[in-house]
PDB file of N, CA and C in Angstrom:
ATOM      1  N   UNK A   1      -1.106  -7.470  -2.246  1.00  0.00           N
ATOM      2  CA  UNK A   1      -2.374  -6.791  -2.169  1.00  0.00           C
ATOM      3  C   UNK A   1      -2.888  -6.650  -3.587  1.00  0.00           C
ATOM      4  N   UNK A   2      -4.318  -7.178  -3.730  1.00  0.00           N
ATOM      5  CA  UNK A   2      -4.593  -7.059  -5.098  1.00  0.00           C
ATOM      6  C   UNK A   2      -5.805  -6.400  -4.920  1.00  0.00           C
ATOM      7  N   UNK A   3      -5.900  -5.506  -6.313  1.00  0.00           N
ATOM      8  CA  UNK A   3      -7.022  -4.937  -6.384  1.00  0.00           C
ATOM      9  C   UNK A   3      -8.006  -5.340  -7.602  1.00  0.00           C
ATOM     10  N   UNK A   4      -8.614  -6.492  -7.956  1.00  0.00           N
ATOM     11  CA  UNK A   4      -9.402  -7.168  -9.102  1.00  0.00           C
ATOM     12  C   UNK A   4     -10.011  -6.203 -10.008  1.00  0.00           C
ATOM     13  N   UNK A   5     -11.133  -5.512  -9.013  1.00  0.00           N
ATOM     14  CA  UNK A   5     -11.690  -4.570  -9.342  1.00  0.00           C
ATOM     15  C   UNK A   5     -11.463  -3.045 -10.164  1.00  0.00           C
ATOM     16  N   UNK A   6     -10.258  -2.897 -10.219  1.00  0.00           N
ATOM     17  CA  UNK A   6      -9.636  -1.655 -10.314  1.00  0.00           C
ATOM     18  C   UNK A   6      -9.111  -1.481 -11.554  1.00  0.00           C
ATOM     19  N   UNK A   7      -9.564  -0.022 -12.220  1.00  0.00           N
ATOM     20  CA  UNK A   7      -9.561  -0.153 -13.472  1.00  0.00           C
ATOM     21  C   UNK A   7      -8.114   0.108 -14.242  1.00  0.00           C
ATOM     22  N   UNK A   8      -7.057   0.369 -12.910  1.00  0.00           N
ATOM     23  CA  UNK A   8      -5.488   0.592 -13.309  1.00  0.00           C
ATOM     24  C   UNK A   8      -4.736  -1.072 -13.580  1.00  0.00           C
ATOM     25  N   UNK A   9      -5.461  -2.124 -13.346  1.00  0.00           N
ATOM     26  CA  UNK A   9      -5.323  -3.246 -13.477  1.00  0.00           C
ATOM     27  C   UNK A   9      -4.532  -4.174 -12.188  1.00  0.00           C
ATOM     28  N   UNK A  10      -4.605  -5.705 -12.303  1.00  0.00           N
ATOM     29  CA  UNK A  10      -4.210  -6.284 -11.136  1.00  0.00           C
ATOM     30  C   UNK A  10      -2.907  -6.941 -11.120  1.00  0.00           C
ATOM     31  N   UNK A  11      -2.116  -6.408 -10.300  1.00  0.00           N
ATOM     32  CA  UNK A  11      -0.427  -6.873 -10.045  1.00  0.00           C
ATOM     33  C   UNK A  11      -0.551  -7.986  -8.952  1.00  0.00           C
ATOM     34  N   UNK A  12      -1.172  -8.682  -9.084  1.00  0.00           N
ATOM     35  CA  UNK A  12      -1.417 -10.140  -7.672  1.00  0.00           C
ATOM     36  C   UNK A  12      -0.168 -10.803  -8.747  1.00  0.00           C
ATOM     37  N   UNK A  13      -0.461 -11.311 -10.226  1.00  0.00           N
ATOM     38  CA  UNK A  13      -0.353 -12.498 -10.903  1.00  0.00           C
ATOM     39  C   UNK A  13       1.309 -12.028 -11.027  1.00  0.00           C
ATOM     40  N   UNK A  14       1.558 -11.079 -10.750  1.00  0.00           N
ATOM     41  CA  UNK A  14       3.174 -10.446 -11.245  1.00  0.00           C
ATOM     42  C   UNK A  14       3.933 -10.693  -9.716  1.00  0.00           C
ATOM     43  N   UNK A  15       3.412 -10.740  -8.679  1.00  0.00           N
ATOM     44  CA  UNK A  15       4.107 -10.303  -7.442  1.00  0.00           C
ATOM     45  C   UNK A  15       3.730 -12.389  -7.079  1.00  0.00           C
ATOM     46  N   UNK A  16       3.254 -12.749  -7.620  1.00  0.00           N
ATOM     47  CA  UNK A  16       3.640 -14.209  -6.937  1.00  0.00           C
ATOM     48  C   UNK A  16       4.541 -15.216  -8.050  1.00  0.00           C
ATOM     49  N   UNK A  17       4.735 -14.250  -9.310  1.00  0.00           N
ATOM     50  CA  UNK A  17       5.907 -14.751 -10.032  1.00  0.00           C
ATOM     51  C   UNK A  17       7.518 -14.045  -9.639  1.00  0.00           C
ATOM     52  N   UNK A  18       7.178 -13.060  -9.223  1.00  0.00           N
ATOM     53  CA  UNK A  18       8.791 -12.692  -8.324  1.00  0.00           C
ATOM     54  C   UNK A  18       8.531 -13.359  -7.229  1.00  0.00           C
ATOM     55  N   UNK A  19       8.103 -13.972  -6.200  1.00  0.00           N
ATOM     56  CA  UNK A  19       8.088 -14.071  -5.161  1.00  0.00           C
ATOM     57  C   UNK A  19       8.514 -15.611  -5.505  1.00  0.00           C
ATOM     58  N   UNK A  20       7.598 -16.024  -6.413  1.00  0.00           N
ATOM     59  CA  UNK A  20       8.271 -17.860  -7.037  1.00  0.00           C
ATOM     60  C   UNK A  20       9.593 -17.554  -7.362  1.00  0.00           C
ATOM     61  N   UNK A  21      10.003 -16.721  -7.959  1.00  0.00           N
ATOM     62  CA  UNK A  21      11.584 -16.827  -8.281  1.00  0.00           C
ATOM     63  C   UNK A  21      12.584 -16.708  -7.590  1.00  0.00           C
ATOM     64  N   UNK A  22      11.867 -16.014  -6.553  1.00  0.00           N
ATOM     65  CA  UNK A  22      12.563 -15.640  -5.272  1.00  0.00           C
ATOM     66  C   UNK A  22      12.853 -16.612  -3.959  1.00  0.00           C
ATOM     67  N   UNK A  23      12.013 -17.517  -4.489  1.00  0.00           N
ATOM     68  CA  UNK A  23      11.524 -18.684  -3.201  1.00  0.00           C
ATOM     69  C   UNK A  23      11.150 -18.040  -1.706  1.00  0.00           C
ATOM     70  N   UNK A  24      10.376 -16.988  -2.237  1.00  0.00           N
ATOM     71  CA  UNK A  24       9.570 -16.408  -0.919  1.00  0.00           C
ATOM     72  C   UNK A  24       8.303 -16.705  -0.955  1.00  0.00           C
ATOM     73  N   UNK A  25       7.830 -16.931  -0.032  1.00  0.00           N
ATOM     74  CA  UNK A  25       6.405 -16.914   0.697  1.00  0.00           C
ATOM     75  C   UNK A  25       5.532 -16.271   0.041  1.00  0.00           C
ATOM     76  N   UNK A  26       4.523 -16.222  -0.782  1.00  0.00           N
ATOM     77  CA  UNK A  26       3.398 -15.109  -1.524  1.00  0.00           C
ATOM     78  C   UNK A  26       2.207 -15.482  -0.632  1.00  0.00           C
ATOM     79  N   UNK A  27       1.842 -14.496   0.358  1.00  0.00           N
ATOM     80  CA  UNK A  27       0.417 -14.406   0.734  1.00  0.00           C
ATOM     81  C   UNK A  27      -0.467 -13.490  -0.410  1.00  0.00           C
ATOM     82  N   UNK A  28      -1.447 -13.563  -0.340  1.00  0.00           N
ATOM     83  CA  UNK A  28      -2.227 -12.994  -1.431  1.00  0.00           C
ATOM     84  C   UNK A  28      -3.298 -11.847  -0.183  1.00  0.00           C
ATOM     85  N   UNK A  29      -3.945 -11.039  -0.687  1.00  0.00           N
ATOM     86  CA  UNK A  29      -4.652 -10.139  -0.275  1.00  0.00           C
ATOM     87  C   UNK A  29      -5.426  -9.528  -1.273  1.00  0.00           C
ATOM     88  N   UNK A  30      -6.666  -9.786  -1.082  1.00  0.00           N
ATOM     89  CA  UNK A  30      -7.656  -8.895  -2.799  1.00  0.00           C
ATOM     90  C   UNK A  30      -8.825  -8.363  -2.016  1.00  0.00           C
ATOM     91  N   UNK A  31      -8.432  -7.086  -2.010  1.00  0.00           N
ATOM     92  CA  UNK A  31      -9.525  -6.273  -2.109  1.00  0.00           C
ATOM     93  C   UNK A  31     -10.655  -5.629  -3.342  1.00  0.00           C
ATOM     94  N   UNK A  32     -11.582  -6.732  -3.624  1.00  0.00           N
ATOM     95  CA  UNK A  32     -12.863  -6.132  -4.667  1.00  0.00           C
ATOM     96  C   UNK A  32     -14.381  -6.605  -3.977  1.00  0.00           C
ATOM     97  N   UNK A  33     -15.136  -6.141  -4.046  1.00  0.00           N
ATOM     98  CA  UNK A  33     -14.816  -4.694  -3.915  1.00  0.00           C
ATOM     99  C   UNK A  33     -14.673  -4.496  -2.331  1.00  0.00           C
ATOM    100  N   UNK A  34     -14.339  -3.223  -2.496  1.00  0.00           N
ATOM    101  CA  UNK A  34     -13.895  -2.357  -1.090  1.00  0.00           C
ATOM    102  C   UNK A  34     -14.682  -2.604  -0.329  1.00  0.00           C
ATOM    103  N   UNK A  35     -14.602  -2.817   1.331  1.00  0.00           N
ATOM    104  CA  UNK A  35     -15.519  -3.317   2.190  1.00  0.00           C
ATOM    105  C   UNK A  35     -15.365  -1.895   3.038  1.00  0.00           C
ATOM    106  N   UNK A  36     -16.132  -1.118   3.652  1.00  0.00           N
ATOM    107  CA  UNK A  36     -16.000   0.198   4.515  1.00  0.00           C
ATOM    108  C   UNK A  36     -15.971  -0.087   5.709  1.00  0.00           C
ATOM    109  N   UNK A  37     -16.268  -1.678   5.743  1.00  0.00           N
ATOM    110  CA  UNK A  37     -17.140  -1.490   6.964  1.00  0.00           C
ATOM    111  C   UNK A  37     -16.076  -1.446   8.760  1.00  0.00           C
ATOM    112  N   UNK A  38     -14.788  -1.235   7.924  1.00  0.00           N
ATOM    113  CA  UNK A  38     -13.740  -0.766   9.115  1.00  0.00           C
ATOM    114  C   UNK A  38     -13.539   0.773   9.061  1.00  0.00           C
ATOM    115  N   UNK A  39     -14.049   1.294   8.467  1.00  0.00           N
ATOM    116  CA  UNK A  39     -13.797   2.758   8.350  1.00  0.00           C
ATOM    117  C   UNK A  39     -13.928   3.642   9.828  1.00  0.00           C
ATOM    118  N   UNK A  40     -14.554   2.825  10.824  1.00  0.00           N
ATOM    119  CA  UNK A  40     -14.869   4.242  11.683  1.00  0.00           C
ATOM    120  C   UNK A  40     -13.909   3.386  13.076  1.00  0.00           C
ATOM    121  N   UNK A  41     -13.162   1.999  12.818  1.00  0.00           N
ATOM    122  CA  UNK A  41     -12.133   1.820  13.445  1.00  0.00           C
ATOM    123  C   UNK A  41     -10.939   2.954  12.499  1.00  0.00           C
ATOM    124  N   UNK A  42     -10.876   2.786  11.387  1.00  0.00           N
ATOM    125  CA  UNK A  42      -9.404   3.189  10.643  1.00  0.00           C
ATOM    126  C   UNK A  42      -9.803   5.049  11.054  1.00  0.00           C
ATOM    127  N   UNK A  43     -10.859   5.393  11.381  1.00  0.00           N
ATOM    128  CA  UNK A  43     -10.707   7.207  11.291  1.00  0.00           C
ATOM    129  C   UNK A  43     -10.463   7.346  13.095  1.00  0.00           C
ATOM    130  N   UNK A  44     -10.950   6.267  13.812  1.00  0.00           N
ATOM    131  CA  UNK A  44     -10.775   6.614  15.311  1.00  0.00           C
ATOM    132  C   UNK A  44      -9.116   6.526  15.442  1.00  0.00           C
ATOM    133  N   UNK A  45      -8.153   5.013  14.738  1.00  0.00           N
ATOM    134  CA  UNK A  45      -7.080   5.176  14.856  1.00  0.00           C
ATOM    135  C   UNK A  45      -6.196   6.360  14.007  1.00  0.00           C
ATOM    136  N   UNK A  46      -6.470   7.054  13.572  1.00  0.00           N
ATOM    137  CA  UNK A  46      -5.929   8.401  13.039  1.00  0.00           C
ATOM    138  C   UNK A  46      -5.285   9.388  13.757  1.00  0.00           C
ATOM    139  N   UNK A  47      -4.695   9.841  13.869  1.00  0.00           N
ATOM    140  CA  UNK A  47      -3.992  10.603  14.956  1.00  0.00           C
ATOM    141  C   UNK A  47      -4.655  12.167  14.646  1.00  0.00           C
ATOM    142  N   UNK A  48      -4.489  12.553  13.071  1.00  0.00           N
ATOM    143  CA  UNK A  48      -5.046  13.755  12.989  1.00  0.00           C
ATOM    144  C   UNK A  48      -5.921  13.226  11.495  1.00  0.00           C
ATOM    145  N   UNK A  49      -6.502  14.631  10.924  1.00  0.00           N
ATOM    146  CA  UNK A  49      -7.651  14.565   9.634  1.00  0.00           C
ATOM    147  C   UNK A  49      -6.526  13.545   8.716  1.00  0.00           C
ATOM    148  N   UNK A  50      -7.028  13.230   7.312  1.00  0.00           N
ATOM    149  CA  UNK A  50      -6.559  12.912   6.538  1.00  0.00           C
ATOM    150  C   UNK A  50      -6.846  12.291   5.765  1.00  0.00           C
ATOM    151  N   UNK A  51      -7.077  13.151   4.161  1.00  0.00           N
ATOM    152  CA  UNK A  51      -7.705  13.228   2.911  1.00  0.00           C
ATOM    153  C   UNK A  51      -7.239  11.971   2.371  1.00  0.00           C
ATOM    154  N   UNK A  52      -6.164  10.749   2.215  1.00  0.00           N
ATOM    155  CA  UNK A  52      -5.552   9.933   2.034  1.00  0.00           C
ATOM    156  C   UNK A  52      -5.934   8.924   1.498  1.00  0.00           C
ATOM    157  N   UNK A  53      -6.845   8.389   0.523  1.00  0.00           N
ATOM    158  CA  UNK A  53      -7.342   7.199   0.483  1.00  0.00           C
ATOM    159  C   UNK A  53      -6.685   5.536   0.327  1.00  0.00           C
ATOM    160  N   UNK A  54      -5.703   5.909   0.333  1.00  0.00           N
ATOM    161  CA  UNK A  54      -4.724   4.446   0.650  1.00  0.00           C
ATOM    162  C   UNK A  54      -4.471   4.274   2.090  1.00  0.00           C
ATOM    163  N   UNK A  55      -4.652   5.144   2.922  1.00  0.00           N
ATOM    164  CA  UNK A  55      -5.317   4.397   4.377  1.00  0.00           C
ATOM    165  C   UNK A  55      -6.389   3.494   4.591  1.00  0.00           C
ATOM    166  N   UNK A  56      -6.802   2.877   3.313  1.00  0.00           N
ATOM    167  CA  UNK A  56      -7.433   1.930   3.294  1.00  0.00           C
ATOM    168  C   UNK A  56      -7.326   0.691   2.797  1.00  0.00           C
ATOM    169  N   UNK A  57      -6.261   0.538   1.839  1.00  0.00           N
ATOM    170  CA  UNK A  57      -5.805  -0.857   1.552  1.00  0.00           C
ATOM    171  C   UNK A  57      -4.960  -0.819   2.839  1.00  0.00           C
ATOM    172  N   UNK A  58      -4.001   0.399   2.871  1.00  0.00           N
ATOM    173  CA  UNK A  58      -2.743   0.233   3.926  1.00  0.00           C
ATOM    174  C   UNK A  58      -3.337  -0.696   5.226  1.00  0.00           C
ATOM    175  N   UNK A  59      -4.552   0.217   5.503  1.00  0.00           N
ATOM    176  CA  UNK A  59      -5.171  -0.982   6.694  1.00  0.00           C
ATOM    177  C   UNK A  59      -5.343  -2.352   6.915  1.00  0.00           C
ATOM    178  N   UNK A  60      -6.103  -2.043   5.679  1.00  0.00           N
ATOM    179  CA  UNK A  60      -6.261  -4.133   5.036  1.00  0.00           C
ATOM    180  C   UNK A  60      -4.912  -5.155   5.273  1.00  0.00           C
ATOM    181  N   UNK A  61      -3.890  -4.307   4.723  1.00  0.00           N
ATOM    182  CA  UNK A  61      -2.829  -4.935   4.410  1.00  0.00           C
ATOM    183  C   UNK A  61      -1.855  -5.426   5.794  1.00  0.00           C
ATOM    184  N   UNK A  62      -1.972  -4.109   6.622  1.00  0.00           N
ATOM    185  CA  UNK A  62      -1.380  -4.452   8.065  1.00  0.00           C
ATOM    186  C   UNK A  62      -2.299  -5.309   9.108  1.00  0.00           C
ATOM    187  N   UNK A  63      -3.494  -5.629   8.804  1.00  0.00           N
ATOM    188  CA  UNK A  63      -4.569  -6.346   9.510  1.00  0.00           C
ATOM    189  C   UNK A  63      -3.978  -7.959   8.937  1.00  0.00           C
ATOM    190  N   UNK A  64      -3.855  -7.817   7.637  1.00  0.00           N
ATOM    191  CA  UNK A  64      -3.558  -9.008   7.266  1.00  0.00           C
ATOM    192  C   UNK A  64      -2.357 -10.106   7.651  1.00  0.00           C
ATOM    193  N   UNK A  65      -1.742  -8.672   6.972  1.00  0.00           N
ATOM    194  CA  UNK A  65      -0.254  -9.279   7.579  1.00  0.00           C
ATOM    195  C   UNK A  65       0.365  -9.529   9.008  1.00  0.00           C
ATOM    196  N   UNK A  66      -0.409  -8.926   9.941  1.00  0.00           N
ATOM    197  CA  UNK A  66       0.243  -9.249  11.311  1.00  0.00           C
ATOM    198  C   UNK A  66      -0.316 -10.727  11.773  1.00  0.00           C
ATOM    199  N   UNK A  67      -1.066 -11.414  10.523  1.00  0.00           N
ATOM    200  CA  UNK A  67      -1.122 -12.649  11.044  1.00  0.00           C
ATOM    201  C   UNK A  67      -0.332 -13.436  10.853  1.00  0.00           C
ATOM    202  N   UNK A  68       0.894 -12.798  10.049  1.00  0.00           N
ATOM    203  CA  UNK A  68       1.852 -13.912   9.120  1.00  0.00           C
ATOM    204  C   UNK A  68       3.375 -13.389   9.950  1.00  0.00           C
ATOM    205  N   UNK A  69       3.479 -11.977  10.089  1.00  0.00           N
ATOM    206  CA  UNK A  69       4.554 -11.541  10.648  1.00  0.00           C
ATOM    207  C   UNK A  69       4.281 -10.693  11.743  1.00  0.00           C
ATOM    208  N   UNK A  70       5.204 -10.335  12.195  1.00  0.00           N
ATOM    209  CA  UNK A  70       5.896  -8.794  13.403  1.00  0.00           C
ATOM    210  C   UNK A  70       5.745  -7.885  12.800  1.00  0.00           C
ATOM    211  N   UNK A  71       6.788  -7.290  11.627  1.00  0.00           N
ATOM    212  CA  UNK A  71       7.015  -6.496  10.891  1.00  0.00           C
ATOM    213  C   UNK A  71       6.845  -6.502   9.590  1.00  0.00           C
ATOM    214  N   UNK A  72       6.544  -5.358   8.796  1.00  0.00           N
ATOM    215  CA  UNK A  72       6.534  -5.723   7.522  1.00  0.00           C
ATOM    216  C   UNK A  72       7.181  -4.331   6.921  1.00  0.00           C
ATOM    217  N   UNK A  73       8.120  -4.369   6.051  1.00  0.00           N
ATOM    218  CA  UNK A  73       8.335  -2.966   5.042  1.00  0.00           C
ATOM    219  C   UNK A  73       7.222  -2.614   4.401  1.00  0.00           C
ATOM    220  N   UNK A  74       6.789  -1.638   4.128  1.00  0.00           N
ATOM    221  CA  UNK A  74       6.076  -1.139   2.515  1.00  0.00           C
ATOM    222  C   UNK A  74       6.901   0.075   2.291  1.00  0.00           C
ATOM    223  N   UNK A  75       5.966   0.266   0.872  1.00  0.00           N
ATOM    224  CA  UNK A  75       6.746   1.445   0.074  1.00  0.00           C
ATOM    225  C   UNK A  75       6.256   2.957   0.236  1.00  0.00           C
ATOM    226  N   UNK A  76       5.361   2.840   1.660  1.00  0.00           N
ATOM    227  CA  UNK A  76       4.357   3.935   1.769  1.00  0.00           C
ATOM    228  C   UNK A  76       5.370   5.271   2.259  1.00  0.00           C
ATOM    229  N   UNK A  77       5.344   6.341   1.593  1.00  0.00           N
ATOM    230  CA  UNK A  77       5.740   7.731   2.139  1.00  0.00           C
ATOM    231  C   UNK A  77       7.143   7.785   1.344  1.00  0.00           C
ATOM    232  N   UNK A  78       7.380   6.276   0.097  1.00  0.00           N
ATOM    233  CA  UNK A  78       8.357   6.730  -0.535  1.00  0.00           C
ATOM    234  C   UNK A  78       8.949   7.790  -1.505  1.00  0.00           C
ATOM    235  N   UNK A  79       7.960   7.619  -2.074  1.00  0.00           N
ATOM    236  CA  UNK A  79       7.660   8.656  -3.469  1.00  0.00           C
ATOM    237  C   UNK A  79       8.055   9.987  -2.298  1.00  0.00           C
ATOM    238  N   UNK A  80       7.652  10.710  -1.766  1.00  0.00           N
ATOM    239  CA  UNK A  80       7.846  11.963  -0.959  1.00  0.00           C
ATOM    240  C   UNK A  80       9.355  11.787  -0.403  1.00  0.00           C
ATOM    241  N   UNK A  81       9.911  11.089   0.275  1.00  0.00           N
ATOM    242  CA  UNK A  81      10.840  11.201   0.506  1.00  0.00           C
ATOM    243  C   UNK A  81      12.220  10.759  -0.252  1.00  0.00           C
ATOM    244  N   UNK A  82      11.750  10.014  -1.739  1.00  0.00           N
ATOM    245  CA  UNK A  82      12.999  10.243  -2.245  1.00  0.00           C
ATOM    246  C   UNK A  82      12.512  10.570  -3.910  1.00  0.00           C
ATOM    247  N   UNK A  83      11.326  11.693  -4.259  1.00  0.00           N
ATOM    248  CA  UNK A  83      11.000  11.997  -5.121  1.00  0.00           C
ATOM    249  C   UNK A  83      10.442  11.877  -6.160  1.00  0.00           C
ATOM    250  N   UNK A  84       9.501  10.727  -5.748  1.00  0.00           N
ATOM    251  CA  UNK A  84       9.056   9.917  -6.760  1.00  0.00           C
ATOM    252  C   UNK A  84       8.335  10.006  -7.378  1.00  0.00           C
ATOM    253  N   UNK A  85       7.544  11.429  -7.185  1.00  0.00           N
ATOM    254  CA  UNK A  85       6.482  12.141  -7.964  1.00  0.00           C
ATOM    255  C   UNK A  85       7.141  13.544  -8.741  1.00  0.00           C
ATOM    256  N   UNK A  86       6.621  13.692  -9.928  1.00  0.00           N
ATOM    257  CA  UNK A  86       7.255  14.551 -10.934  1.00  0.00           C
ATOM    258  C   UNK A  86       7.131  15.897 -10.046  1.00  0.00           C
ATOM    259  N   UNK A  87       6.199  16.107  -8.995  1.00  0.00           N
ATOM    260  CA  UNK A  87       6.221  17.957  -8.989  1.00  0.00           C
ATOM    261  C   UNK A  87       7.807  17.855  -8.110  1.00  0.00           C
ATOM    262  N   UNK A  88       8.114  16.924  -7.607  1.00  0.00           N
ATOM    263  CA  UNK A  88       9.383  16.941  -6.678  1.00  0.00           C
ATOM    264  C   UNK A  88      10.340  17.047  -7.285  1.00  0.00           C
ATOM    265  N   UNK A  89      10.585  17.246  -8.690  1.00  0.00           N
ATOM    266  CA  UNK A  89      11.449  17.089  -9.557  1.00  0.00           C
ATOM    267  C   UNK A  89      12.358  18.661  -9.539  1.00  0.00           C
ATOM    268  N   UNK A  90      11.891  19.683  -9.507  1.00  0.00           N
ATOM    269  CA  UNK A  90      12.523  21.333  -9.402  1.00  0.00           C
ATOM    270  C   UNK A  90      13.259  21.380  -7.681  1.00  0.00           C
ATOM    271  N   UNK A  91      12.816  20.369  -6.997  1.00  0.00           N
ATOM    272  CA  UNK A  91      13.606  20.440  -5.453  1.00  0.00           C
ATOM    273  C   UNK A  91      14.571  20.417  -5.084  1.00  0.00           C
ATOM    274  N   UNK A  92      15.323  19.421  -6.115  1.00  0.00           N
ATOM    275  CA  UNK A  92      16.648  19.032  -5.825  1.00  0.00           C
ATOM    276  C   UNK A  92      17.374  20.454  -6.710  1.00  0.00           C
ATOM    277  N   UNK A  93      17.072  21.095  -7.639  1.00  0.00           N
ATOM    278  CA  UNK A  93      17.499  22.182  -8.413  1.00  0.00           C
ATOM    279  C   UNK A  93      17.393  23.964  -7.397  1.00  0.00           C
ATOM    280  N   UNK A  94      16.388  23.615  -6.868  1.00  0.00           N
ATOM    281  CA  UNK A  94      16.143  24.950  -6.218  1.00  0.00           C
ATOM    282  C   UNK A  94      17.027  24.602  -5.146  1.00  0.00           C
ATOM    283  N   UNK A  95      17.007  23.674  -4.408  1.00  0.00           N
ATOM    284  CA  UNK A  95      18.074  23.248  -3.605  1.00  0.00           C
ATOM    285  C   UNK A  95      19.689  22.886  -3.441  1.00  0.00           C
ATOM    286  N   UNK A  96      19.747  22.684  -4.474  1.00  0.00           N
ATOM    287  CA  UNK A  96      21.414  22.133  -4.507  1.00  0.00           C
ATOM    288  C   UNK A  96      22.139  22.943  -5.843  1.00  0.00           C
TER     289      UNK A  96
END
């Protein structure tokens, strides 16, 4: 998933040189700019509210990919569940 547009910069050119080294498959995906125009499919499939704005590549990305696979991993809900953001850092201390 690439984002061209985006001023944190674009990891396309890095993820199809591991993927060459890897002798895996690199599909590409670039979102610039952002298209909305699935937005009121992506808020009907929502189960509840949600402030989230990476429910919108995430979408892109599973639209895309179910043309190539079944399943796919991502890294979504990692950071929270194994701490990958600094305020999570006092949790494991108050806890253990």
């Amino acid at each position: 998933m690439g984002f061209s547009s985006s001023d944190r910069g674009d990891e396309i050119g890095y993820a199809a040189k591991v993927a060459e080294t890897l002798g895996s498959a690199n599909v590409r995906f670039n979102l610039a700019p952002f298209a909305l125009k699935n937005l009121d499919d992506i808020v009907d499939h929502l189960k509840e509210p949600l402030s989230d704005s990476a429910v919108l590549p995430l979408w892109h990305l599973c639209k895309g990919t179910s043309a190539y696979v079944k399943v796919a991993l991502s890294g979504e809900g990692g950071d929270e569940t194994l701490g990958g953001y600094a305020r999570y850092f006092w949790a494991g201390v108050a806890i253990g």
